[in-house]
Protein backbone atom coordinates (compact mmCIF):
# COMPACT_ATOMS: atom_id res chain seq x y z
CA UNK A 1 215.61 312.70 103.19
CA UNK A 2 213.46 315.21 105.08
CA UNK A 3 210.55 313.45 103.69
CA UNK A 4 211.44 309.93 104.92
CA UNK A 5 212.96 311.62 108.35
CA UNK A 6 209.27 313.49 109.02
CA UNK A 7 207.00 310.08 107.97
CA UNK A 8 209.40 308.37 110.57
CA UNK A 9 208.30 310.74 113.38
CA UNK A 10 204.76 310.79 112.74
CA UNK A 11 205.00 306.71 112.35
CA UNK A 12 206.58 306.92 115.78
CA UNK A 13 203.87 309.25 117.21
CA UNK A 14 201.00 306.96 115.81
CA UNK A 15 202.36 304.41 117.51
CA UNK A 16 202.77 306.57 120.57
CA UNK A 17 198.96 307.37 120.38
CA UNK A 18 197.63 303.72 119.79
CA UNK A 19 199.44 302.28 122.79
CA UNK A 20 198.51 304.84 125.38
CA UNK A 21 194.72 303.97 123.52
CA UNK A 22 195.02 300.06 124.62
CA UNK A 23 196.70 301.20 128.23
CA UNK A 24 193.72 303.54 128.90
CA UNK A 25 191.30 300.76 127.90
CA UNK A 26 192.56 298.12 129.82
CA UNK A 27 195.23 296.51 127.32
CA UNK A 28 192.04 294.28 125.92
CA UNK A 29 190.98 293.50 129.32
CA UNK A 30 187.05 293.99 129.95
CA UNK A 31 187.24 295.85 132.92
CA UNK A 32 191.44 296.97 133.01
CA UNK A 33 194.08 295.53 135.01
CA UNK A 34 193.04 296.35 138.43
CA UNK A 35 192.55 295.02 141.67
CA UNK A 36 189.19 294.86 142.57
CA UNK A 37 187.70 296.35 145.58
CA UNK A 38 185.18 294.87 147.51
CA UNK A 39 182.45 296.72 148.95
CA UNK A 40 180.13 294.81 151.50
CA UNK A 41 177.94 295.77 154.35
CA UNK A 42 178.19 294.86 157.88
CA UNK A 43 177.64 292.07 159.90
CA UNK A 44 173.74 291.62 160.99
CA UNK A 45 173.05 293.05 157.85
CA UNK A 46 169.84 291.91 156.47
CA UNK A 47 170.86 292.44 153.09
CA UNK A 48 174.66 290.80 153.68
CA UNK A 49 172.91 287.92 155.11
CA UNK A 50 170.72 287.26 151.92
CA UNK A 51 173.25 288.27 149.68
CA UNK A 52 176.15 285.43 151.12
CA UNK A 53 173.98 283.13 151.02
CA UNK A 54 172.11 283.29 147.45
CA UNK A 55 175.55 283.45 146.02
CA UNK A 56 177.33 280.86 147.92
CA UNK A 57 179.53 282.98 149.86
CA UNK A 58 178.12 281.51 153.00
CA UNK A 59 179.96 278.04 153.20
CA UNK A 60 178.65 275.57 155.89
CA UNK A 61 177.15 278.68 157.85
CA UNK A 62 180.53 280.38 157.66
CA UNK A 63 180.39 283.91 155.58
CA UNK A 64 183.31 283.87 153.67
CA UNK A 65 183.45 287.50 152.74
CA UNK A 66 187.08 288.39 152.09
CA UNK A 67 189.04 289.99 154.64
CA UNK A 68 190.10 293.10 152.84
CA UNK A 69 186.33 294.26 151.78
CA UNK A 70 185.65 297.31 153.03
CA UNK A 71 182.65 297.52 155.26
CA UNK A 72 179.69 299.83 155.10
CA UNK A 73 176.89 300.20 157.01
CA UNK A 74 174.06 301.49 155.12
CA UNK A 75 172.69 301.15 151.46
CA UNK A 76 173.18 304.52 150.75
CA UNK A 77 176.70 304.23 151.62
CA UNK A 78 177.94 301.54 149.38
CA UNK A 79 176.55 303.16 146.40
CA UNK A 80 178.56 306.10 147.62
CA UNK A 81 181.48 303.89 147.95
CA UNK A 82 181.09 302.56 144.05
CA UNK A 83 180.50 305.89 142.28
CA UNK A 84 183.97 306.57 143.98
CA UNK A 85 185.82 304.16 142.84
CA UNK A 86 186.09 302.73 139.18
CA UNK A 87 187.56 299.53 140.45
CA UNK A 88 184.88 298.68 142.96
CA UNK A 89 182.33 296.18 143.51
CA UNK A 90 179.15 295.81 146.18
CA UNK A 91 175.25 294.98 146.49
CA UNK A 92 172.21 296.92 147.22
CA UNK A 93 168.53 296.78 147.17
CA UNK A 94 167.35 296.48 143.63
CA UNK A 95 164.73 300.07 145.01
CA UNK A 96 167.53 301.33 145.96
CA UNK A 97 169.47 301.54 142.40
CA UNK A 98 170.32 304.69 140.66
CA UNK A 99 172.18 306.39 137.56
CA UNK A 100 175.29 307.01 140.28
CA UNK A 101 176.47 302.91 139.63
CA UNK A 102 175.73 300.41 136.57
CA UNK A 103 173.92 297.23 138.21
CA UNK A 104 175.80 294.66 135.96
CA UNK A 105 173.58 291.27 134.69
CA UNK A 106 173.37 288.26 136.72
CA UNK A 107 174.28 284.68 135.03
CA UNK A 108 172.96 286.74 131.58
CA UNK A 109 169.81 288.04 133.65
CA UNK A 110 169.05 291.74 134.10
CA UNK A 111 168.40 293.03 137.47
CA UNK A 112 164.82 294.54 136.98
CA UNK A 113 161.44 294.05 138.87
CA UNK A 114 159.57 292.11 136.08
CA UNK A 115 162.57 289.50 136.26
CA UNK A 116 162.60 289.52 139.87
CA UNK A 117 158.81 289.18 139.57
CA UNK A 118 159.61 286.20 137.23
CA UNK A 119 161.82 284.44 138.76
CA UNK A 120 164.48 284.67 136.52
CA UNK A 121 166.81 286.96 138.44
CA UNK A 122 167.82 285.04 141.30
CA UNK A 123 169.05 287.13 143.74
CA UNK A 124 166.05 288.37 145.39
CA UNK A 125 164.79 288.19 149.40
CA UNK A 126 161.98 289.62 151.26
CA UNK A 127 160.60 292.87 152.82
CA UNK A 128 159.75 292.11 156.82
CA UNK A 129 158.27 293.84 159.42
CA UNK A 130 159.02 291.94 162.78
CA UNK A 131 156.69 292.53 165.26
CA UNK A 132 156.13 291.04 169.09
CA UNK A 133 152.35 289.55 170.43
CA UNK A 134 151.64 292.77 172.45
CA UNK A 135 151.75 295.56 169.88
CA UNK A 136 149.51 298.66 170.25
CA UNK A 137 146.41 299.59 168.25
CA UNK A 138 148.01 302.78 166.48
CA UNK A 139 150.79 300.55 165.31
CA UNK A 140 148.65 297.58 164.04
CA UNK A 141 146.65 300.30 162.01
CA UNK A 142 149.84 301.07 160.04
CA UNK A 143 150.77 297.79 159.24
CA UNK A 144 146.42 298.00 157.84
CA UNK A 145 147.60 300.69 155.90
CA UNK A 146 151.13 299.10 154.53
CA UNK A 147 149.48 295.63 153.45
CA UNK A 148 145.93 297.45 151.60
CA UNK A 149 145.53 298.03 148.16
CA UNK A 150 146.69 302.21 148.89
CA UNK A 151 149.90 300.51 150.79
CA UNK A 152 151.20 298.13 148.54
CA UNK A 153 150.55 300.33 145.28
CA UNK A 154 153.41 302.64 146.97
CA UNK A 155 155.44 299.55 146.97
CA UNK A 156 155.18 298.97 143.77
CA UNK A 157 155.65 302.46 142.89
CA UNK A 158 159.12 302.46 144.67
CA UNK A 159 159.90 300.05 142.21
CA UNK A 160 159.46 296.74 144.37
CA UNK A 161 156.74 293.40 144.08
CA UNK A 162 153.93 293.50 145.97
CA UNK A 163 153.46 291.29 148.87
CA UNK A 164 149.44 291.05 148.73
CA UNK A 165 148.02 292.46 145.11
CA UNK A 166 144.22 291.54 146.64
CA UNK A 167 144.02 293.57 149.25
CA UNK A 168 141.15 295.92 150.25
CA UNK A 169 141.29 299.84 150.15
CA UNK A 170 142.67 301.56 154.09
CA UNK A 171 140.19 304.07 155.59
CA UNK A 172 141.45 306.53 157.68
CA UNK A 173 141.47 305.53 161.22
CA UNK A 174 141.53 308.76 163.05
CA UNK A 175 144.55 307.39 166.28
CA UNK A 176 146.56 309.94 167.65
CA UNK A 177 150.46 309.03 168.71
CA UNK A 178 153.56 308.17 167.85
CA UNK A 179 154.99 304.81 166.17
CA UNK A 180 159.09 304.09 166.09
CA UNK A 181 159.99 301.47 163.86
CA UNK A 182 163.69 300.28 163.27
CA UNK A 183 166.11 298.59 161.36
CA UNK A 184 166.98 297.62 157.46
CA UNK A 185 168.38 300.56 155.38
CA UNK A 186 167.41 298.91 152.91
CA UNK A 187 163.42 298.42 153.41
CA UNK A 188 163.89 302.14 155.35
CA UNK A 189 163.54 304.34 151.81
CA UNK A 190 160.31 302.81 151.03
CA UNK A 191 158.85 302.38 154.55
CA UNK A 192 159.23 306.58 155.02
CA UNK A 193 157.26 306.73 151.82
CA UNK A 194 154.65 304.74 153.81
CA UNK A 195 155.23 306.68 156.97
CA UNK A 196 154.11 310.16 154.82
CA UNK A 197 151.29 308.76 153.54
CA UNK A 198 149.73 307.38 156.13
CA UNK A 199 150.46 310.30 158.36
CA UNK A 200 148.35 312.40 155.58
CA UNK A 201 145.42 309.96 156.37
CA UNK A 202 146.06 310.63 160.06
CA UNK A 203 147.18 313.73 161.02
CA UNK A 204 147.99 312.98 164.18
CA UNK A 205 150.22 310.61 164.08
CA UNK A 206 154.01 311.05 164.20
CA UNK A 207 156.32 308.16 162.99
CA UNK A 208 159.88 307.56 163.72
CA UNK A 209 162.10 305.94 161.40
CA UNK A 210 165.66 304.43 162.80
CA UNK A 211 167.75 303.25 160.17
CA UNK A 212 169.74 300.65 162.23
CA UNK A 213 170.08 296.78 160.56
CA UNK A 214 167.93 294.51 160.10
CA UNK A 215 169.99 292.44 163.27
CA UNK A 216 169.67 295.72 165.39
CA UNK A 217 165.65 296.16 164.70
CA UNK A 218 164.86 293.02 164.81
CA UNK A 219 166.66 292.93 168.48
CA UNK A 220 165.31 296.35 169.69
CA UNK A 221 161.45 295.02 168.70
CA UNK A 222 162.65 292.22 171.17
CA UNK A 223 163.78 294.78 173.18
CA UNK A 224 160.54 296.74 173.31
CA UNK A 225 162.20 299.74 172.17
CA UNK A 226 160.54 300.02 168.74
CA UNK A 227 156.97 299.12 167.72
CA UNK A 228 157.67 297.73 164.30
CA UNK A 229 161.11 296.25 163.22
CA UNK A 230 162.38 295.87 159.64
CA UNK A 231 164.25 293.19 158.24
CA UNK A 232 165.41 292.06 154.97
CA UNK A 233 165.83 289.07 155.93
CA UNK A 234 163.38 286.07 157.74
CA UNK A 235 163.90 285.58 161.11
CA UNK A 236 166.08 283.27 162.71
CA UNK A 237 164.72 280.42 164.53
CA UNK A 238 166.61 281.31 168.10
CA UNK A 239 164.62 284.92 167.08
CA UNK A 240 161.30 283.75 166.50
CA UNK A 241 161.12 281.36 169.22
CA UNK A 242 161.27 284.64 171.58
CA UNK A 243 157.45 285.26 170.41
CA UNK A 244 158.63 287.41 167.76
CA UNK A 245 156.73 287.60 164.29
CA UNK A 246 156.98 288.67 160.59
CA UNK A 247 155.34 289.76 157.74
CA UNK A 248 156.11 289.99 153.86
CA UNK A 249 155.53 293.56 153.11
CA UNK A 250 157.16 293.21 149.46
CA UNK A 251 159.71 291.68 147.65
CA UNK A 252 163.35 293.03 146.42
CA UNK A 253 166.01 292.05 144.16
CA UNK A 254 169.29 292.41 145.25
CA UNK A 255 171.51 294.50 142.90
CA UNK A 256 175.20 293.60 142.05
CA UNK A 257 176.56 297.31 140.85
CA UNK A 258 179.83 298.69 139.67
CA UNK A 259 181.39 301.97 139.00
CA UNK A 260 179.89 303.74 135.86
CA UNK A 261 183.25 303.43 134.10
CA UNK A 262 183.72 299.77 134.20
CA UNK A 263 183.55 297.92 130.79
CA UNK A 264 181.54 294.51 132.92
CA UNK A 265 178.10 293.93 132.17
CA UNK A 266 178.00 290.59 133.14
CA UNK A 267 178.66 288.35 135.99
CA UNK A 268 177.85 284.66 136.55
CA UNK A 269 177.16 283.50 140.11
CA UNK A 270 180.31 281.80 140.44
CA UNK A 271 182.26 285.11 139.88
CA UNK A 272 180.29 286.71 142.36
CA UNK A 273 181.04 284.18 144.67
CA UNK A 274 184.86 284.52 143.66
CA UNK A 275 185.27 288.13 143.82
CA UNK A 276 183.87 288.47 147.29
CA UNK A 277 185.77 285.67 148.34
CA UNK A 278 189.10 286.98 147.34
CA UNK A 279 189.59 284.03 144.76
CA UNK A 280 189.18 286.35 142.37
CA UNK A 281 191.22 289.61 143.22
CA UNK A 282 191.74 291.76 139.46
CA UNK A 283 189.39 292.74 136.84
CA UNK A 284 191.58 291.86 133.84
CA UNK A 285 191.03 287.97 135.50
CA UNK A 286 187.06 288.23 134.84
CA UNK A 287 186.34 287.07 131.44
């Protein structure tokens, strides 16, 4: 009797055990039964901009981003935002990705800079500077430096696709003063990289770096208030028809990332799509 009474408990405990297992992991789901939070950047965002509309989230020029995503305003932040949060979702500049978040596959494609490179990843945009018809010597020297052979190895060493892979050596110029550039948080990390290497070439040079948008650089190189403007994005016809002008500096993928802890690997498009617009709301609903 105290046999059979004890084999019943530790049946009972067993069962205990297994079932908080399957709750813990999701009940089977992929990802658990949670909703999902959505994790996108701002309007005038160069990266937003590319990112709505490679995925099809811009519908007849109308972002439909979901209502409840919650906004940030710089690259750095929604990585921040996903290491946070196990039940989050948001995109960044492929450069830009580390251990903190899990980029997840696209349509069976990993996000990496040989598929980028390929063609096989698809959500990928380009690396602008924006620049107007009058702009200074010292600054047009930089841009010599960003697009040589010395300027677009660091670009590839940041882990993005060179714009020009034929391009002659930089020597030194020798200018004294100060360049401000503005904009894209995303192009930003790599463009500072530029900045301290080209002010080891020139000593006297300063350079100021404004992480602001893409939409706010590209407005204050309008503006006059910057020298160089930097945009993930192309410009806008409205934009470049104000005798603004830009140039590929490299080329980025953009990276779909969750938290760490989430069991997805994989998303097609079409989820993508869903997700941010708010047709898809739970994990345990992507299969």
């Amino acid at each position: 009797m105290k046999k059979s009474r004890l084999a019943k408990i530790l049946t009972l405990s067993l069962s205990a055990v297994m079932i908080f297992s399957l709750a813990s992991c999701g009940g089977g789901n992929e990802s658990g039964d949670k909703d999902i939070t959505v994790i996108s950047r701002e309007e005038g965002s160069g990266t937003r901009d590319a990112f709505t509309e490679l995925t099809g989230i811009l519908q007849d020029d109308v972002d439909k981003t979901v209502d409840t995503a919650e906004i940030s305003n710089s690259t750095s932040v929604v990585t921040q935002s996903v290491a946070g949060n196990d039940a989050a979702i948001g995109y960044i500049s492929l450069g830009s990705l580390d251990d903190s978040v899990k980029a997840v596959k696209v349509d069976g494609v990993e996000a990496t800079v040989d598929n980028v490179k390929s063609g096989d990843y698809k959500l990928q945009r380009p690396f602008n500077i924006v620049t107007k018809s009058d702009l200074g010597e010292l600054p047009q020297d930089f841009i010599k430096f960003i697009m040589s052979s010395d300027g677009q190895k660091i670009v590839e060493e940041e882990g993005y696709i060179m714009a020009n892979d034929s391009a002659e050596n930089y020597k030194a110029s020798g200018l004294k003063g100060t360049i401000t550039l503005a904009g894209s948080t995303s192009v930003s990390p790599v463009m500072e990289v530029l900045a301290d290497k080209y002010k080891e070439l020139n000593s006297d040079v300063t350079i100021e770096i404004q992480q602001t948008g893409s939409g706010a650089g590209i407005q204050s190189t309008l503006e006059g208030v910057c020298d160089i403007g930097m945009a993930s994005r192309a410009l806008e016809d409205e934009e470049a028809s104000e005798g603004l002008t830009s140039q590929e500096i490299a080329l980025d993928g953009i990276a779909v990332i969750v938290n760490n802890d989430n069991a997805v690997e994989d998303l097609t498009t079409e989820q993508i799509m869903k997700i941010f617009t708010g047709e898809i709301t739970n994990w345990a609903d992507v299969k």
